[in-house]
N, C-alpha and C. Protein backbone atom coordinates (compact mmCIF):
# COMPACT_ATOMS: atom_id res chain seq x y z
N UNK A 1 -72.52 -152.44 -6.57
CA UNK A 1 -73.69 -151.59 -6.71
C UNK A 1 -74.85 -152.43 -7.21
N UNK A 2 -76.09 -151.85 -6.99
CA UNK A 2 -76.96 -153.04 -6.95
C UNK A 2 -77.76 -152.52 -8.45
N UNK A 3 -78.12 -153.66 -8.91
CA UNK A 3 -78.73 -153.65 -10.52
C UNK A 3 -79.67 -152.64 -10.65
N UNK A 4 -80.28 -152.20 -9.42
CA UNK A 4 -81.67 -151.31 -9.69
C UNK A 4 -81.11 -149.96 -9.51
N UNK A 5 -80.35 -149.62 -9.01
CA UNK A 5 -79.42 -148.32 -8.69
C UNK A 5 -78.13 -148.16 -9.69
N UNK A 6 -78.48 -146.86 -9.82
CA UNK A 6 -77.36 -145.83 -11.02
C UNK A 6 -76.85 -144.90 -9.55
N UNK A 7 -75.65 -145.42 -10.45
CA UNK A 7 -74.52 -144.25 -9.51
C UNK A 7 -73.28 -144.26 -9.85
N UNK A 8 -72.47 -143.45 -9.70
CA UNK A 8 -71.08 -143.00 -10.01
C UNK A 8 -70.37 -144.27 -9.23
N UNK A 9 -69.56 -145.06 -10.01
CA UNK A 9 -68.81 -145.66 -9.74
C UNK A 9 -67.67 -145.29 -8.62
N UNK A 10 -67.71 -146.21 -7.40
CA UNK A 10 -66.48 -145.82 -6.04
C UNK A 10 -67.55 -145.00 -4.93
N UNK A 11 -68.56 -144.79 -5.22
CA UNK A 11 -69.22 -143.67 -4.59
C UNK A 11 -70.73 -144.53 -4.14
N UNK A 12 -70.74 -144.00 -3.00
CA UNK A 12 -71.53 -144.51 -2.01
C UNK A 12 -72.92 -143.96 -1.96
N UNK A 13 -72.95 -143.04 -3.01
CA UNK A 13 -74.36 -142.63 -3.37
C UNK A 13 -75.01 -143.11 -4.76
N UNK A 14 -75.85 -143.75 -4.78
CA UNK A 14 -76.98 -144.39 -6.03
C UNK A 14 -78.07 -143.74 -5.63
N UNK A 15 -78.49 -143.63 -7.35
CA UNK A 15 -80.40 -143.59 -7.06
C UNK A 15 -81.18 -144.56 -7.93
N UNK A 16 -82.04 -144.68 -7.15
CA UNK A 16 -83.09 -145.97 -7.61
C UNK A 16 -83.34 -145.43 -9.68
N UNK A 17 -83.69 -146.69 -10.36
CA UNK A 17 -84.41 -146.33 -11.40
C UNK A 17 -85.30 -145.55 -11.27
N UNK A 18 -86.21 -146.00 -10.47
CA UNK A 18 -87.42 -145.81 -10.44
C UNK A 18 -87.64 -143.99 -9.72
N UNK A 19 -86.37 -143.56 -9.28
CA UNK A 19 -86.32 -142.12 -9.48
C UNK A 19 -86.30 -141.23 -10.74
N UNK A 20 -85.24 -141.56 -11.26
CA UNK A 20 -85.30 -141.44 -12.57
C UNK A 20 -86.12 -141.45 -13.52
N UNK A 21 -86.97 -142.04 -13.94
CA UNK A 21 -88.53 -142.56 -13.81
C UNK A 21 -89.51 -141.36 -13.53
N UNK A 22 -89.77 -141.22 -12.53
CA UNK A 22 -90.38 -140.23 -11.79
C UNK A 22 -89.75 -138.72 -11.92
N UNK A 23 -88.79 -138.58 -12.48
CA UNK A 23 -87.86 -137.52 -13.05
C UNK A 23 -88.55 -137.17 -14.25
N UNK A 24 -88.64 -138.10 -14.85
CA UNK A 24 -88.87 -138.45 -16.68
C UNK A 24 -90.12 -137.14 -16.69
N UNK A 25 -90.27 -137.31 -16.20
CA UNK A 25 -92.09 -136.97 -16.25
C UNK A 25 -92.52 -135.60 -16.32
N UNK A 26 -92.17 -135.40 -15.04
CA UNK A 26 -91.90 -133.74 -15.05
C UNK A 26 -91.30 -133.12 -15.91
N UNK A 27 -89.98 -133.39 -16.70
CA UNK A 27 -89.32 -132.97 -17.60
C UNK A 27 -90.11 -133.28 -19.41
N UNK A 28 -90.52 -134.35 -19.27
CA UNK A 28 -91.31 -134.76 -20.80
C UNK A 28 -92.33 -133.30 -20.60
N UNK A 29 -92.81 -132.85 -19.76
CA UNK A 29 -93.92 -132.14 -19.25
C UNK A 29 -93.07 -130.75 -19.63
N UNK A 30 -92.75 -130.39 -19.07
CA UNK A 30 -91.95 -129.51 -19.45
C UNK A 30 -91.22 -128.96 -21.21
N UNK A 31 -90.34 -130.43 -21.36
CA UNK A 31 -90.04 -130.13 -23.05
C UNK A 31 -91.31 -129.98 -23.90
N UNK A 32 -92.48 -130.32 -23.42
CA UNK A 32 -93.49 -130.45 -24.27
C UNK A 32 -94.53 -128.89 -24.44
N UNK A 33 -94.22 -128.34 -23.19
CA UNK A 33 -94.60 -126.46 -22.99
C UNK A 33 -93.52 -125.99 -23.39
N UNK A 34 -92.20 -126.04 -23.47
CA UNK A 34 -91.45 -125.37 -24.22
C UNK A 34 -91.28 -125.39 -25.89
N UNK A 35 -91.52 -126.73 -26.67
CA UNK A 35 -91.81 -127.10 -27.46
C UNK A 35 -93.25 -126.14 -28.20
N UNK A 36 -93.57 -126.40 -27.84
CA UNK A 36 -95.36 -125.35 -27.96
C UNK A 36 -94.81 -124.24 -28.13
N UNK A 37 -94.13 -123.21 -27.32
CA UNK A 37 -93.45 -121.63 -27.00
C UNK A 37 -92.31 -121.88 -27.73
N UNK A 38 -91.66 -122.66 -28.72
CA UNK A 38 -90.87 -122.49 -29.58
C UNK A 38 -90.60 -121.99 -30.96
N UNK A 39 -90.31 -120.73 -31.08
CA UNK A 39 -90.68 -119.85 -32.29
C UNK A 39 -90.07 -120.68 -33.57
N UNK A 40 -88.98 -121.66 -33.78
CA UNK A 40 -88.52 -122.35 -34.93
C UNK A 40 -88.67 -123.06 -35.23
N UNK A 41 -88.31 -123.91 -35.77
CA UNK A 41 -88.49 -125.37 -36.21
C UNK A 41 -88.38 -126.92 -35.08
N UNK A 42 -89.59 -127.25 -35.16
CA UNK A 42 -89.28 -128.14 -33.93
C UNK A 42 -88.39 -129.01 -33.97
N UNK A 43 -87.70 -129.60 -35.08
CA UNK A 43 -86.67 -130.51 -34.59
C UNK A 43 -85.67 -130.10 -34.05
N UNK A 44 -85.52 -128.63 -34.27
CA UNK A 44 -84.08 -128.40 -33.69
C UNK A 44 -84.10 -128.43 -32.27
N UNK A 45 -85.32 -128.13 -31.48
CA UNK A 45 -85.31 -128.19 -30.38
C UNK A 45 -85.63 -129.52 -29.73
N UNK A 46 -85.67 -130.58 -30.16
CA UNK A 46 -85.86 -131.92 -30.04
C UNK A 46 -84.77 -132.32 -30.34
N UNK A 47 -83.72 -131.90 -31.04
CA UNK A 47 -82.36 -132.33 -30.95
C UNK A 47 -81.71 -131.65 -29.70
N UNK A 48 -81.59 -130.45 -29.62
CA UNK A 48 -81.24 -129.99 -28.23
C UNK A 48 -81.59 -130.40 -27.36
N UNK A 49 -82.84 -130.72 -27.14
CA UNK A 49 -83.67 -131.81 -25.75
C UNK A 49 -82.95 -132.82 -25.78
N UNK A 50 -82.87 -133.79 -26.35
CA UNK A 50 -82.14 -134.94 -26.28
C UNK A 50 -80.81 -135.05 -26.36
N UNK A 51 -79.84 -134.09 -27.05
CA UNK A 51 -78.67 -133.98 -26.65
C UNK A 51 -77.84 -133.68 -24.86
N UNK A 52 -79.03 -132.52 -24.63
CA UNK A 52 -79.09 -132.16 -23.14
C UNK A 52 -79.31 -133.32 -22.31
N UNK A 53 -80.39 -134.01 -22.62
CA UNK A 53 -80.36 -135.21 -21.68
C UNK A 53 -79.89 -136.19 -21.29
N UNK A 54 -79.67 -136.84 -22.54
CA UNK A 54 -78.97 -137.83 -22.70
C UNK A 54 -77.40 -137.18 -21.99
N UNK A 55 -76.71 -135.99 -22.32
CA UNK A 55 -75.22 -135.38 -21.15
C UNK A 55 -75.80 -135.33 -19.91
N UNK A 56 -77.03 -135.14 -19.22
CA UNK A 56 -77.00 -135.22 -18.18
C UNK A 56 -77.36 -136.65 -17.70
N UNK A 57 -78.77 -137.89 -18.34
CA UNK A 57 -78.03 -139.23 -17.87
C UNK A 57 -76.94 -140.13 -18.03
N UNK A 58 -75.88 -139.81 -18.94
CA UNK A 58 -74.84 -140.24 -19.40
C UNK A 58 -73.84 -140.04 -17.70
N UNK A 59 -74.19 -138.76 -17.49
CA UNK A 59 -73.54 -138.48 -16.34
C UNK A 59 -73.27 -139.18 -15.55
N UNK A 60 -74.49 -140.29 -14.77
CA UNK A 60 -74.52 -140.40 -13.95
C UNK A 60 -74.83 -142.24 -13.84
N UNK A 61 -74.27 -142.74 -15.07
CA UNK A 61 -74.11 -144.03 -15.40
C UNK A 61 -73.09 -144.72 -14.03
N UNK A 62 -73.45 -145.72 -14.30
CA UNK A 62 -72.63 -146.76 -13.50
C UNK A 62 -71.04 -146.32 -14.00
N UNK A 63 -70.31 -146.58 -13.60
CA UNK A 63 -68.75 -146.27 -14.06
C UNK A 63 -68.05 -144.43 -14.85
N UNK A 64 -69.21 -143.74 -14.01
CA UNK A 64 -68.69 -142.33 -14.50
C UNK A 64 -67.65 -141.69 -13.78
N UNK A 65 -67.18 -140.96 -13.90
CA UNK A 65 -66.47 -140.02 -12.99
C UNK A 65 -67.14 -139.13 -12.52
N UNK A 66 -66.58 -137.75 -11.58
CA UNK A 66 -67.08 -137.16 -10.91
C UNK A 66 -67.24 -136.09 -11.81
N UNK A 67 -66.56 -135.60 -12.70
CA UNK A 67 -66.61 -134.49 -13.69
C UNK A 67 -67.54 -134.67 -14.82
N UNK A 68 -67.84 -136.31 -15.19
CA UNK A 68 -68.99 -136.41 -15.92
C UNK A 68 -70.22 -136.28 -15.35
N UNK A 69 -70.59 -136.39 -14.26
CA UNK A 69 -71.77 -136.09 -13.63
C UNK A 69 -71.28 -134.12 -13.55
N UNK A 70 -70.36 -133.81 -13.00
CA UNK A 70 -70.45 -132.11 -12.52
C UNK A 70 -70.79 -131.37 -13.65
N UNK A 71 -70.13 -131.75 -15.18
CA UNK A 71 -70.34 -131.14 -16.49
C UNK A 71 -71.53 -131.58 -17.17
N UNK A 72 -71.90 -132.43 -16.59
CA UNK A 72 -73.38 -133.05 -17.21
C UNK A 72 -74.61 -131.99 -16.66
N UNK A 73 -74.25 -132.36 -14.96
CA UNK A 73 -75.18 -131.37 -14.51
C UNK A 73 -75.17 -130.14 -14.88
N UNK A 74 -74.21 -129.34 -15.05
CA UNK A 74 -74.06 -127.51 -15.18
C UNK A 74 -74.58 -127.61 -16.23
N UNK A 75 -73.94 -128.14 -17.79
CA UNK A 75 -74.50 -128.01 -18.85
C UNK A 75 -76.10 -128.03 -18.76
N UNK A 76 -76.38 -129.29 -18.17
CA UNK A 76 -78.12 -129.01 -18.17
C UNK A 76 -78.73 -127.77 -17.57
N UNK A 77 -78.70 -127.50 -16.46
CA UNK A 77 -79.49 -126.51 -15.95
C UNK A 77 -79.06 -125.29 -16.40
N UNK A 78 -77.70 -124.94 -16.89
CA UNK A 78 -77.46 -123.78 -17.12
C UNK A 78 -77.81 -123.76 -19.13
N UNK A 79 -78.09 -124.25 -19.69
CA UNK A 79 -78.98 -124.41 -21.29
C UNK A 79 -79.83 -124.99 -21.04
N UNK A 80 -80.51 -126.12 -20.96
CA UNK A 80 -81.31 -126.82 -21.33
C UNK A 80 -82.90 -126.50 -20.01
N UNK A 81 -82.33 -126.61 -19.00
CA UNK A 81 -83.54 -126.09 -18.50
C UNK A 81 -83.76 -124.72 -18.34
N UNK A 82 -82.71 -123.76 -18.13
CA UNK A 82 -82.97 -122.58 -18.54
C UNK A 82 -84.29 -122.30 -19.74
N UNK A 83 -83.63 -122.47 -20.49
CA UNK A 83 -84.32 -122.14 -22.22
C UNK A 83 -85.27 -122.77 -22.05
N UNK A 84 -85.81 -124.39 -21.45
CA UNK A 84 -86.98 -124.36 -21.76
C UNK A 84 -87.90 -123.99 -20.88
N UNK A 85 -87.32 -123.40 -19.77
CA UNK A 85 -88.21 -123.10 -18.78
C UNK A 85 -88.45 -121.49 -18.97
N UNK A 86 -87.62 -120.71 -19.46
CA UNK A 86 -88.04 -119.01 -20.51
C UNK A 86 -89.03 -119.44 -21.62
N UNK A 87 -88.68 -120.80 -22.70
CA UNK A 87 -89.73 -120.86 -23.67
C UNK A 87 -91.25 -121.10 -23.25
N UNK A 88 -91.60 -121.84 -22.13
CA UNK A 88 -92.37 -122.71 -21.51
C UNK A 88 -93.27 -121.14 -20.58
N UNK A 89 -92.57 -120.29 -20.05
CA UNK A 89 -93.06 -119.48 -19.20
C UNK A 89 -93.02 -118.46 -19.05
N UNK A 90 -91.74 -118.25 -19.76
CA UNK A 90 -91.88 -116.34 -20.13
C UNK A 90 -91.61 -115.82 -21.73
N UNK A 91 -92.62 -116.78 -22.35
CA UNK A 91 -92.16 -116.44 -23.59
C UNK A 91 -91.40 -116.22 -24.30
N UNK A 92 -90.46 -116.74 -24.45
CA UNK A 92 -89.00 -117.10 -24.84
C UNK A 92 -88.39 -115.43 -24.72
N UNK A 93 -88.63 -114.95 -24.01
CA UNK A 93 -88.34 -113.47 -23.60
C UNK A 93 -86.74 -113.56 -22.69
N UNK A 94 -85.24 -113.43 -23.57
CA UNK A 94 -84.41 -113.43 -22.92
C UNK A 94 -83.81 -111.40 -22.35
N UNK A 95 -83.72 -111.26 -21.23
CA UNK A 95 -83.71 -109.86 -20.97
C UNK A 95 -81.97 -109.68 -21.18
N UNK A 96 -81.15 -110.94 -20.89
CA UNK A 96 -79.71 -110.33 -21.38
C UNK A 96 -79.00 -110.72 -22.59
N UNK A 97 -79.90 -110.17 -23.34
CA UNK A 97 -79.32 -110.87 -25.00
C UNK A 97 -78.26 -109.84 -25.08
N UNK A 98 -77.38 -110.55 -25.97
CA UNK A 98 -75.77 -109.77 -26.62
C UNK A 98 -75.64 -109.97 -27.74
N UNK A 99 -75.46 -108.75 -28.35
CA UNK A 99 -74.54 -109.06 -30.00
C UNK A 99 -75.79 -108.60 -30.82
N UNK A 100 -75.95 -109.88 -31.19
CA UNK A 100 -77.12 -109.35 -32.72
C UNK A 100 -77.94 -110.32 -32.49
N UNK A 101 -78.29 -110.95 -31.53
CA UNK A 101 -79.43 -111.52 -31.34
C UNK A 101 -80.78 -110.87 -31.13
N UNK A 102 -81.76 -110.93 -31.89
CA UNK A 102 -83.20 -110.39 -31.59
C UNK A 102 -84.45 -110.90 -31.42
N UNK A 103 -84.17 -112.50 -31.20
CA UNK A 103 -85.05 -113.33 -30.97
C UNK A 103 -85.99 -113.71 -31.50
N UNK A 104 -85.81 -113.97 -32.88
CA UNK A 104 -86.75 -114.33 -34.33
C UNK A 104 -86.19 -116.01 -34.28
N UNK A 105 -86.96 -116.65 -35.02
CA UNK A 105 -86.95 -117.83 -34.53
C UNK A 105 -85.57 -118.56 -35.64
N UNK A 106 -85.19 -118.00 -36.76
CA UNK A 106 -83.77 -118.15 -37.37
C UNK A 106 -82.62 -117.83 -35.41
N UNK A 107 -82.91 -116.53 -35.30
CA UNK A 107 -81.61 -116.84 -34.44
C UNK A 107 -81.49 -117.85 -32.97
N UNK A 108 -82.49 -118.34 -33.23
CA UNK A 108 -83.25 -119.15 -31.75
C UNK A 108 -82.21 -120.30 -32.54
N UNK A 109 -82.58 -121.00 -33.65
CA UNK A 109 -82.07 -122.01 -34.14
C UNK A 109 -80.69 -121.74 -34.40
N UNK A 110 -80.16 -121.01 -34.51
CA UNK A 110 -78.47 -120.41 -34.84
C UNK A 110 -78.03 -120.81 -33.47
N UNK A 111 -78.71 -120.60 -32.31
CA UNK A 111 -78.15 -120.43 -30.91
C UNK A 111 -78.07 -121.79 -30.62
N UNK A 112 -78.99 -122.56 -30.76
CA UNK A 112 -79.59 -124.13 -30.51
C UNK A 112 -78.35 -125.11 -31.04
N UNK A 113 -77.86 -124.91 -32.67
CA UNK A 113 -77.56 -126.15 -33.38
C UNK A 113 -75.75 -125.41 -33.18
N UNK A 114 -75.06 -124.14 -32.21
CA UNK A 114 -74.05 -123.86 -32.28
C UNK A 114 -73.32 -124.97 -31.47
């Protein structure tokens, strides 16, 4: 595999850095409107940002498996861009909350650091 390309080890698909890169961007863009629309404390959601990310490029390192990229990916889009794309655009307005959640910015952070 060639030095400038990330890809799952055995597997005949890589992507350039410089995608990745160009990835960055849109997403910094993004954590940074969700960040803004975040009713709690910002580090917690700057720890969740970077926990999320870092599982989804971890994924897709040179020598991963196929389940570290599949669990990398789901986890991301199904938390991490979800949430910041509700905080970022619909006002952190979740319509299928359960239990005792009421969306004060204590239970935002209860949900975040579980």
């Amino acid at each position: 595999m060639n030095e400038r390309n990330i890809g799952i080890k055995g597997s005949p698909f890589s992507v350039p850095r410089w995608a990745f890169a160009a990835a960055a961007v849109p997403l910094i863009g993004l954590a940074a409107a969700a960040l803004a629309g975040y009713p709690g404390q910002a580090w917690v959601y700057v720890l969740f940002t970077f926990a999320a990310n870092a599982l989804l490029f971890f994924g897709f390192r040179p020598g991963a498996i196929f389940f570290d990229s599949f669990i990398g990916l789901l986890f991301w889009l199904g938390f991490w861009l979800k949430f910041s794309v509700r905080m970022a655009f619909m006002g952190g307005q979740f319509h299928e909350s359960v239990g005792t959640f009421y969306g004060s910015a204590a239970a935002f952070e209860q949900a975040l650091l579980v």
